[in-house]
Protein backbone atom coordinates (compact mmCIF):
# COMPACT_ATOMS: atom_id res chain seq x y z
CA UNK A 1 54.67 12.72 -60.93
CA UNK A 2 54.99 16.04 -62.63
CA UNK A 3 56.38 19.41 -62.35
CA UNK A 4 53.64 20.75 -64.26
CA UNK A 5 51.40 23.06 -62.05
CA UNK A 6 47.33 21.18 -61.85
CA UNK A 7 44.53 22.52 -62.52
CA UNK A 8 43.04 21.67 -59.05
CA UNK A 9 44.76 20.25 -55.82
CA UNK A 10 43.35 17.48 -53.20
CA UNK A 11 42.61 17.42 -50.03
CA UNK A 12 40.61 17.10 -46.92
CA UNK A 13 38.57 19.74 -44.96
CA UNK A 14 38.12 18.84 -41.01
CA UNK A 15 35.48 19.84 -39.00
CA UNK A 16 34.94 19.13 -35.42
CA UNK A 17 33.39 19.72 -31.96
CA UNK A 18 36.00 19.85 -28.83
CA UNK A 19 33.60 21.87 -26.75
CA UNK A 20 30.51 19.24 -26.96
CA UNK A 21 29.29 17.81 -23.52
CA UNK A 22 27.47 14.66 -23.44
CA UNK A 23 25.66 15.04 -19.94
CA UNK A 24 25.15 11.72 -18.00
CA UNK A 25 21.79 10.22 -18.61
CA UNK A 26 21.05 11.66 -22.11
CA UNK A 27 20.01 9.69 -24.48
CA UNK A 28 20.42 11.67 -26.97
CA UNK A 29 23.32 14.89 -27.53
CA UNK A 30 23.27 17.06 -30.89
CA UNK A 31 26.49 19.28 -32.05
CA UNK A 32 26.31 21.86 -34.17
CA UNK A 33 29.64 23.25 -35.88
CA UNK A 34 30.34 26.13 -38.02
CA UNK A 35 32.69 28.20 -39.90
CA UNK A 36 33.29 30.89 -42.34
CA UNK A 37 35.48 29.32 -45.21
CA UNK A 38 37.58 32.18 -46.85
CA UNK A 39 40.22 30.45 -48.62
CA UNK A 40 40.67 28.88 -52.21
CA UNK A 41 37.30 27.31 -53.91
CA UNK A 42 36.30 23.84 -52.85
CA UNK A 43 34.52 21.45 -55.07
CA UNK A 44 33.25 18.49 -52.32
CA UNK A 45 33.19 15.11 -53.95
CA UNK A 46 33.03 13.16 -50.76
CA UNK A 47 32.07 13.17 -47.45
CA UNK A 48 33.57 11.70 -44.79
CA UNK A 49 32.09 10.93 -40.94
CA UNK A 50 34.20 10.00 -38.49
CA UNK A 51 32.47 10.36 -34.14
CA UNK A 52 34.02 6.56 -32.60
CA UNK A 53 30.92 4.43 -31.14
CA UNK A 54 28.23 7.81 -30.34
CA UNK A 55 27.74 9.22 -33.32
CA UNK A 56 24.74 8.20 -35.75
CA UNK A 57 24.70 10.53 -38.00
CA UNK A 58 26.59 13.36 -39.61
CA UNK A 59 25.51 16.08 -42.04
CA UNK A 60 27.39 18.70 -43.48
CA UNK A 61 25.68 21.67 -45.47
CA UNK A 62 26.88 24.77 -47.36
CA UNK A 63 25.15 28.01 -46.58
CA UNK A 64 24.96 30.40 -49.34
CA UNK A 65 22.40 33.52 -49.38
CA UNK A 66 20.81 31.53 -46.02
CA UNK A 67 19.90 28.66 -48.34
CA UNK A 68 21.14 25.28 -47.17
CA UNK A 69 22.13 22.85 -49.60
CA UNK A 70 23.55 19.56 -48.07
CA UNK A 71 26.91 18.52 -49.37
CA UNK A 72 27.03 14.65 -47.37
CA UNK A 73 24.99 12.94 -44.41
CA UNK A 74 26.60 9.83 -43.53
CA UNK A 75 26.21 7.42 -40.31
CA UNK A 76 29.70 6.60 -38.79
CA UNK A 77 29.08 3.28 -37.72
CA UNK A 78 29.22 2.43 -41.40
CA UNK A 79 32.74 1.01 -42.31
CA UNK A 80 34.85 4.46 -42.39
CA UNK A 81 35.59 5.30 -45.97
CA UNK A 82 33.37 7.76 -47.13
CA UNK A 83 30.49 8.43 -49.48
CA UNK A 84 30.41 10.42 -52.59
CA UNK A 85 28.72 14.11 -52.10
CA UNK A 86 25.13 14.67 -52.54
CA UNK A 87 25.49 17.30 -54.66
CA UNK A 88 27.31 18.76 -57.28
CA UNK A 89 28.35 22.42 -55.99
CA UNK A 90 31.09 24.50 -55.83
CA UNK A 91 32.28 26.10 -52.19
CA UNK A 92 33.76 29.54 -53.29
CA UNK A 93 34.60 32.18 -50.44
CA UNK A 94 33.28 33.64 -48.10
CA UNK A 95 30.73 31.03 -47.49
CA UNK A 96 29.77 29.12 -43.82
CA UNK A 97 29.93 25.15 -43.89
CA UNK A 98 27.92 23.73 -41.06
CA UNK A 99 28.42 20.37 -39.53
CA UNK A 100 25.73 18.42 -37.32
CA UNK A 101 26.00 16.24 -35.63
CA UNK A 102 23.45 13.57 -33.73
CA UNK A 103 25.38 11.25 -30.61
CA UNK A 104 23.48 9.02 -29.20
């Protein structure tokens, strides 16, 4: 430990869905989530999914200028402990970070 202020910090960014219905029948239900991020910059490094038994895949992008660049696409039935980002980029306010989201 130190008392010396860091350069950067850690920490985790959470994005979900409460409002997604699955209706009965379906095969297959997407979820789209987004936000405008207007806080300190973020510099992703992983990407973690997390949907219990329905979800197969997971993609998170950064929007910037309305180009999408994808920061992590992961399947959640993979043992939960994350992937390393897809790219190298830097999240600096005000951006929107979109979340999709395919249950099957």
């Amino acid at each position: 430990m130190t008392s010396k202020p860091q350069p950067f910090i850690a920490g985790m960014y959470l994005m979900m869905s409460v409002t997604t219905v699955i209706p009965p029948g379906n095969q297959v239900t997407n979820a789209d989530v987004a936000c405008t991020y207007n806080s300190y910059p973020i510099y992703p490094f992983a990407f973690r999914t997390h949907t219990h038994k329905l979800g197969q895949v997971v993609s998170g992008y950064r929007i910037r200028d309305g180009k999408w660049t994808l920061i992590g696409r992961q399947t959640p039935q993979l043992p939960q402990v994350g992937c390393l980002a897809m790219s190298q980029l830097s999240l600096l306010p005000p951006k929107v970070l979109h979340l999709f989201m395919s249950l099957h």
